[in-house]
PDB file of N, CA and C in Angstrom:
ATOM      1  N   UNK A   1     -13.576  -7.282  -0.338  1.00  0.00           N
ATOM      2  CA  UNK A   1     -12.839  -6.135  -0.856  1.00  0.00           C
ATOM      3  C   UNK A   1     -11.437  -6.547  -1.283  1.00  0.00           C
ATOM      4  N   UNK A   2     -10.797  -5.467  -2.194  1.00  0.00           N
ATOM      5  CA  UNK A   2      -9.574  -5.916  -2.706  1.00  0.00           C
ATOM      6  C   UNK A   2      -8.410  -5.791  -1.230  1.00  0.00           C
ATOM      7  N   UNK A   3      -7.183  -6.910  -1.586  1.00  0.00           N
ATOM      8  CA  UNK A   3      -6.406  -6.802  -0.241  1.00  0.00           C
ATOM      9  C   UNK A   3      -4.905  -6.259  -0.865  1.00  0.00           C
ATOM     10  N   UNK A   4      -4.238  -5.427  -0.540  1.00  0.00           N
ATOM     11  CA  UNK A   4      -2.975  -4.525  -0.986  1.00  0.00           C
ATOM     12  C   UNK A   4      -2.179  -6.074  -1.185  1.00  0.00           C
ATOM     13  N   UNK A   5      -1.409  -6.076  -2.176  1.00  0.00           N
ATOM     14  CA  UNK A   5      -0.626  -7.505  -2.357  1.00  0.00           C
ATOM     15  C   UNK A   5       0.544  -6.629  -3.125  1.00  0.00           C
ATOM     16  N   UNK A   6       1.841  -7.176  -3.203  1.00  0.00           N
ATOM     17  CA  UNK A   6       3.305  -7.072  -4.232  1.00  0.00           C
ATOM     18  C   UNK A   6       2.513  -6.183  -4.763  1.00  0.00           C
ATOM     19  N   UNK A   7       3.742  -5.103  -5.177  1.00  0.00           N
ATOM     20  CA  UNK A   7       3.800  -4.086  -6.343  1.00  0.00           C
ATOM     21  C   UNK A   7       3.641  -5.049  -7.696  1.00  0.00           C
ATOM     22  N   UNK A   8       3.401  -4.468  -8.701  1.00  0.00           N
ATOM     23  CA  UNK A   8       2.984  -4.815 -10.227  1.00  0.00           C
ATOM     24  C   UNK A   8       3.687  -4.004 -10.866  1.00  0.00           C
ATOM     25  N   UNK A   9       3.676  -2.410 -10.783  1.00  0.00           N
ATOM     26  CA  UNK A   9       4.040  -1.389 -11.368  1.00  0.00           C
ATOM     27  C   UNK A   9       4.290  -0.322 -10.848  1.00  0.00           C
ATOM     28  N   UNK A  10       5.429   0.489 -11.317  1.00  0.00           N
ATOM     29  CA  UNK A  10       5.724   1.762 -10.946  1.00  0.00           C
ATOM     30  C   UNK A  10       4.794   2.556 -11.151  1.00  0.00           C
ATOM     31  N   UNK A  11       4.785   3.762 -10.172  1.00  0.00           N
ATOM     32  CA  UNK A  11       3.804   5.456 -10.607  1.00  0.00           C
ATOM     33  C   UNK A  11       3.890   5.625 -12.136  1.00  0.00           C
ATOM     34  N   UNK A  12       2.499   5.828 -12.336  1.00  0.00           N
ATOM     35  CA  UNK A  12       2.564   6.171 -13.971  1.00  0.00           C
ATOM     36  C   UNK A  12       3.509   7.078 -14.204  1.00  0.00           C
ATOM     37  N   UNK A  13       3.677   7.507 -15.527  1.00  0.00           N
ATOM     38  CA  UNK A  13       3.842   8.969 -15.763  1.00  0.00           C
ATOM     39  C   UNK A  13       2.726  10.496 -15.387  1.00  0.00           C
ATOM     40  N   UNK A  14       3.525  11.420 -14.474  1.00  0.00           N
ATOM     41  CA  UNK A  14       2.411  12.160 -14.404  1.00  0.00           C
ATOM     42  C   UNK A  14       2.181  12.118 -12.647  1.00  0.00           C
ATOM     43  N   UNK A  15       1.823  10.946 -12.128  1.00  0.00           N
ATOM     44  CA  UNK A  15       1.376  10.465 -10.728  1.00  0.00           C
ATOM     45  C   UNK A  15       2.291  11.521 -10.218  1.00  0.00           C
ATOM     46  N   UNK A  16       2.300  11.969  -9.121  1.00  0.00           N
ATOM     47  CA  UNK A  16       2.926  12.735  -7.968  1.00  0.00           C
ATOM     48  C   UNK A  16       3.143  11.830  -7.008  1.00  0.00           C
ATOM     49  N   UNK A  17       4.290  10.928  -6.658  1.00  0.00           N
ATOM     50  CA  UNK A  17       4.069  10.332  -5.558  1.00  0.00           C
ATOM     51  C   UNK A  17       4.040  11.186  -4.280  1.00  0.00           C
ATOM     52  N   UNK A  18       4.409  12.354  -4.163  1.00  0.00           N
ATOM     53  CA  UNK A  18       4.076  12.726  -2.693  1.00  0.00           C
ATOM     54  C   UNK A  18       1.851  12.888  -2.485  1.00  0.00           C
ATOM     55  N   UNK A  19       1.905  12.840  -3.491  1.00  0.00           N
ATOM     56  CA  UNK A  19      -0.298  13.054  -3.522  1.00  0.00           C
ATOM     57  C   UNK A  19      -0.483  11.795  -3.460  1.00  0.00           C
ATOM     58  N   UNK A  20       0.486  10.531  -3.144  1.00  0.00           N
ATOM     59  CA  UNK A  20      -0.030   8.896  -3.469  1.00  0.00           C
ATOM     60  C   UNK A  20      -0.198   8.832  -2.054  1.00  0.00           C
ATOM     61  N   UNK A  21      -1.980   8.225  -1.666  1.00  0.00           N
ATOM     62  CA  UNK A  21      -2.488   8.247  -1.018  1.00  0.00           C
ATOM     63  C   UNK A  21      -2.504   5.967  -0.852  1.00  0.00           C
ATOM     64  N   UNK A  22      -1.754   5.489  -0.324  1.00  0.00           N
ATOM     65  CA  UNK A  22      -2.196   3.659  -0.421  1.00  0.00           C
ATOM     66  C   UNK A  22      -2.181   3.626   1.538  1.00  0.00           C
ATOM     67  N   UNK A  23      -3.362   2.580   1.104  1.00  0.00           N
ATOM     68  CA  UNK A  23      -3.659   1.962   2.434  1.00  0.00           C
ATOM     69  C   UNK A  23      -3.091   0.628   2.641  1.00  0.00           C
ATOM     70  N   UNK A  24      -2.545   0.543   3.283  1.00  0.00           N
ATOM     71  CA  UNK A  24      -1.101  -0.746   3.770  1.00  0.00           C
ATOM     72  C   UNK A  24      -2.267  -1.911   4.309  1.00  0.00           C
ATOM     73  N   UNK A  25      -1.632  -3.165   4.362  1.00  0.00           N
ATOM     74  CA  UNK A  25      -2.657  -4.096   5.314  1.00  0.00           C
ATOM     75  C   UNK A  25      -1.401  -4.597   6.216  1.00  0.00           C
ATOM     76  N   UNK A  26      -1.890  -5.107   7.184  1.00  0.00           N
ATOM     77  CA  UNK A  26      -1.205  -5.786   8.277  1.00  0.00           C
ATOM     78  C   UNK A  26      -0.944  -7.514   7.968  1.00  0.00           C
ATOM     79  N   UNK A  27       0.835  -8.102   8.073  1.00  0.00           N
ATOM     80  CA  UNK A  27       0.856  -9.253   7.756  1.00  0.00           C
ATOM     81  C   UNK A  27       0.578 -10.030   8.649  1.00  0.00           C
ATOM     82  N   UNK A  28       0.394  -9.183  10.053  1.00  0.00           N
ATOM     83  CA  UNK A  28      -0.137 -10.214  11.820  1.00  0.00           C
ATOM     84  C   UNK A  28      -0.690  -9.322  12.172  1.00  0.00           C
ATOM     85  N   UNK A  29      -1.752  -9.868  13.290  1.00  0.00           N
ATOM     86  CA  UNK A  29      -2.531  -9.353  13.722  1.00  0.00           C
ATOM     87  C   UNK A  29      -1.046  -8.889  15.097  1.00  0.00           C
ATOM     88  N   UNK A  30      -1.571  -6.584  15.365  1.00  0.00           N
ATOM     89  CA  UNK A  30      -0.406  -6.317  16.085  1.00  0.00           C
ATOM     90  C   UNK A  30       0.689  -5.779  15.574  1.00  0.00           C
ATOM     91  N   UNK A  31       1.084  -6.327  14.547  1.00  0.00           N
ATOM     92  CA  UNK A  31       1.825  -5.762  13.334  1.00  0.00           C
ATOM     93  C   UNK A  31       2.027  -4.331  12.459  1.00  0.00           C
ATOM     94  N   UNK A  32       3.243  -3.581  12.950  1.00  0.00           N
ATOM     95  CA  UNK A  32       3.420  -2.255  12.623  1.00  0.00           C
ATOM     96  C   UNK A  32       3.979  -2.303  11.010  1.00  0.00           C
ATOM     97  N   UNK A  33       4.317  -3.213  10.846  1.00  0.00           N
ATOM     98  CA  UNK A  33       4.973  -3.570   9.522  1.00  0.00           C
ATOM     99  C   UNK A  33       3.979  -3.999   8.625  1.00  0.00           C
ATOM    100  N   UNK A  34       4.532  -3.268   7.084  1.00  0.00           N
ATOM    101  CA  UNK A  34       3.638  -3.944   6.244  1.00  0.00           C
ATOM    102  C   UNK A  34       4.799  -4.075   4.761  1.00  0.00           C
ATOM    103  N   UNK A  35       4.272  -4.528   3.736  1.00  0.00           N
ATOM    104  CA  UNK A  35       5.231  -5.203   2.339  1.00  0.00           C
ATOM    105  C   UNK A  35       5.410  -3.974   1.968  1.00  0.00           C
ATOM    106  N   UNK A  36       7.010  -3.964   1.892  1.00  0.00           N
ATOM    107  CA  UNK A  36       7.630  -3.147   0.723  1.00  0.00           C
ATOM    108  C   UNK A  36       8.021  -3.060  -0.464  1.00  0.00           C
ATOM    109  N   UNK A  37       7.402  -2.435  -1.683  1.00  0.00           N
ATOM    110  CA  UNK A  37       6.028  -1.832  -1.140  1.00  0.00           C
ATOM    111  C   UNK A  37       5.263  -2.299  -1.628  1.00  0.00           C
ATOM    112  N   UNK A  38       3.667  -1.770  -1.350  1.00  0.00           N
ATOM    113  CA  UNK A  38       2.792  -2.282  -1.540  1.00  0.00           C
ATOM    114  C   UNK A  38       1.962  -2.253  -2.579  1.00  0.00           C
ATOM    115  N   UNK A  39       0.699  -2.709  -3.122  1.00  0.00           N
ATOM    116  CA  UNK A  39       0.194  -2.201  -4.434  1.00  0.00           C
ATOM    117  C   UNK A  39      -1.294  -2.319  -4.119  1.00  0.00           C
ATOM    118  N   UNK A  40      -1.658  -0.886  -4.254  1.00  0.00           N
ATOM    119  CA  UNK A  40      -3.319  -0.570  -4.200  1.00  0.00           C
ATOM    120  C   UNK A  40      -4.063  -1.350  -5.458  1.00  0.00           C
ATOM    121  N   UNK A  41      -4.674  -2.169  -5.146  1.00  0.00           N
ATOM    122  CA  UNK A  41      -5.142  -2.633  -6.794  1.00  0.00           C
ATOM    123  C   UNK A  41      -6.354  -1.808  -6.912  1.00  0.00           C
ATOM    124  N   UNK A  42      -7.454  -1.257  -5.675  1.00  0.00           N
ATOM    125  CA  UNK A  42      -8.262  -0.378  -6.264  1.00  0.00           C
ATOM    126  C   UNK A  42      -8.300   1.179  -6.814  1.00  0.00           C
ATOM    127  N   UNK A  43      -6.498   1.235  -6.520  1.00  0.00           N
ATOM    128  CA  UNK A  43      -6.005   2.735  -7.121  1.00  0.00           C
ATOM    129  C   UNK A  43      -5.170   2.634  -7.882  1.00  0.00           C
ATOM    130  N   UNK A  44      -4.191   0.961  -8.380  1.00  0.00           N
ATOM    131  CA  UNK A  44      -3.371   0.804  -9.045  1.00  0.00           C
ATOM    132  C   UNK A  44      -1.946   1.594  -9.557  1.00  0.00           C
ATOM    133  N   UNK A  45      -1.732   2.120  -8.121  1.00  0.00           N
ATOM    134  CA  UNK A  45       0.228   2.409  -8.254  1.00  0.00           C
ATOM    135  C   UNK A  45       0.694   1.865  -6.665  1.00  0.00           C
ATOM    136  N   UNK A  46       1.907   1.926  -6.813  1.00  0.00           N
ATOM    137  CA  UNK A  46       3.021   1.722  -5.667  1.00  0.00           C
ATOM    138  C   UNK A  46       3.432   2.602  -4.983  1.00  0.00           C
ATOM    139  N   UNK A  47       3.541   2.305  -3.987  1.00  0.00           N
ATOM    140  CA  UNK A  47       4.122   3.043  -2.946  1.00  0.00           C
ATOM    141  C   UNK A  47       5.265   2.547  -1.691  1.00  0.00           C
ATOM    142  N   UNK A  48       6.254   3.025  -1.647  1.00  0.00           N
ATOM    143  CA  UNK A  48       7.048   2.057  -0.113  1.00  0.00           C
ATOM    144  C   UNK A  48       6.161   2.193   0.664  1.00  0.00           C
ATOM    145  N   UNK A  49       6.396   1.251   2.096  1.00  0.00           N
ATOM    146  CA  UNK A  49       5.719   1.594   3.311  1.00  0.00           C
ATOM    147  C   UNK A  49       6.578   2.901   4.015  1.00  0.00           C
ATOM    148  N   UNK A  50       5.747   3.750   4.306  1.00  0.00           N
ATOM    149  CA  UNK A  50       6.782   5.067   5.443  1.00  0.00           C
ATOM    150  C   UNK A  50       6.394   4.046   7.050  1.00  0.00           C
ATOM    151  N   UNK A  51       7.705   4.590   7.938  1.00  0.00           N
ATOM    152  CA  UNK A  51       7.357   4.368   9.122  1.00  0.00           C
ATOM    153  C   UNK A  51       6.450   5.154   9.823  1.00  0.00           C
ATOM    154  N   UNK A  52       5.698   4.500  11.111  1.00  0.00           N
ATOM    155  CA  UNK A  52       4.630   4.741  11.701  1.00  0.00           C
ATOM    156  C   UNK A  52       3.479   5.294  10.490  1.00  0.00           C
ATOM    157  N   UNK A  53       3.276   4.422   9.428  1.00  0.00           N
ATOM    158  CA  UNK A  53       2.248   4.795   8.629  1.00  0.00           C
ATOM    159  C   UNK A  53       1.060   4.396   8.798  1.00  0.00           C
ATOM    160  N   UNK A  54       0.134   4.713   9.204  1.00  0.00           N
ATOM    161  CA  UNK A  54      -1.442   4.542   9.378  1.00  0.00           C
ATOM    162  C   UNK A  54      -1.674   2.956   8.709  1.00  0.00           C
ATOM    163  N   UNK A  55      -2.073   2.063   9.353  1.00  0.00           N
ATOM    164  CA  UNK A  55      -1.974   0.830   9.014  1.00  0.00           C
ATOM    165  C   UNK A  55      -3.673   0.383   8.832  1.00  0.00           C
ATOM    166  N   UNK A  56      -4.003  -0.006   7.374  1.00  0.00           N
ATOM    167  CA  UNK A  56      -5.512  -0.617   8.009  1.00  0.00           C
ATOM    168  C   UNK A  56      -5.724  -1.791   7.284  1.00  0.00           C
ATOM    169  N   UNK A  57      -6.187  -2.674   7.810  1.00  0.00           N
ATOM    170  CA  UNK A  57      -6.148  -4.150   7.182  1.00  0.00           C
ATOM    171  C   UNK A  57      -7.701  -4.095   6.788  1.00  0.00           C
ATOM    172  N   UNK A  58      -7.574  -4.659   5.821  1.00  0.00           N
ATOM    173  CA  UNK A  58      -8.589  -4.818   4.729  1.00  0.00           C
ATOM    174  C   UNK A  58      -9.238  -6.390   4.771  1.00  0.00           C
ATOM    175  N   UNK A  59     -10.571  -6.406   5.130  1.00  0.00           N
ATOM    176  CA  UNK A  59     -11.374  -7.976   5.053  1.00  0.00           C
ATOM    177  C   UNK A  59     -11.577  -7.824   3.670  1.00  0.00           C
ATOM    178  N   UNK A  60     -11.509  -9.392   3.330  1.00  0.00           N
ATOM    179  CA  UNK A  60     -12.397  -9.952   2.369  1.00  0.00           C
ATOM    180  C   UNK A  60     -13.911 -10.198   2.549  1.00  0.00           C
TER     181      UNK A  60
END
């Protein structure tokens, strides 16, 4: 599966970032922190990380 890596691009035009839904990955295993921010490549926009944000790490 795809793994959240560096932003690429800002919210389109249009996007609502408060409706931007991205799933963060973990850089250690334990790790509350994730890249600010991040980039969904299977939804393709950006988002910062919020604190205590639902964290789920993604296998290849």
């Amino acid at each position: 599966m795809a793994r959240c890596t560096n932003c690429t691009r800002d919210l389109k035009e249009g996007e609502e970032f408060s409706l931007v839904r991205v799933q963060y990955w973990k850089t250690k295993v334990g790790s509350k922190e994730c890249k600010q921010p991040d980039f969904d490549e299977t939804r393709g926009y950006c988002q910062p990380c919020a604190k205590k944000v639902q964290v789920n790490a993604w296998k290849d």
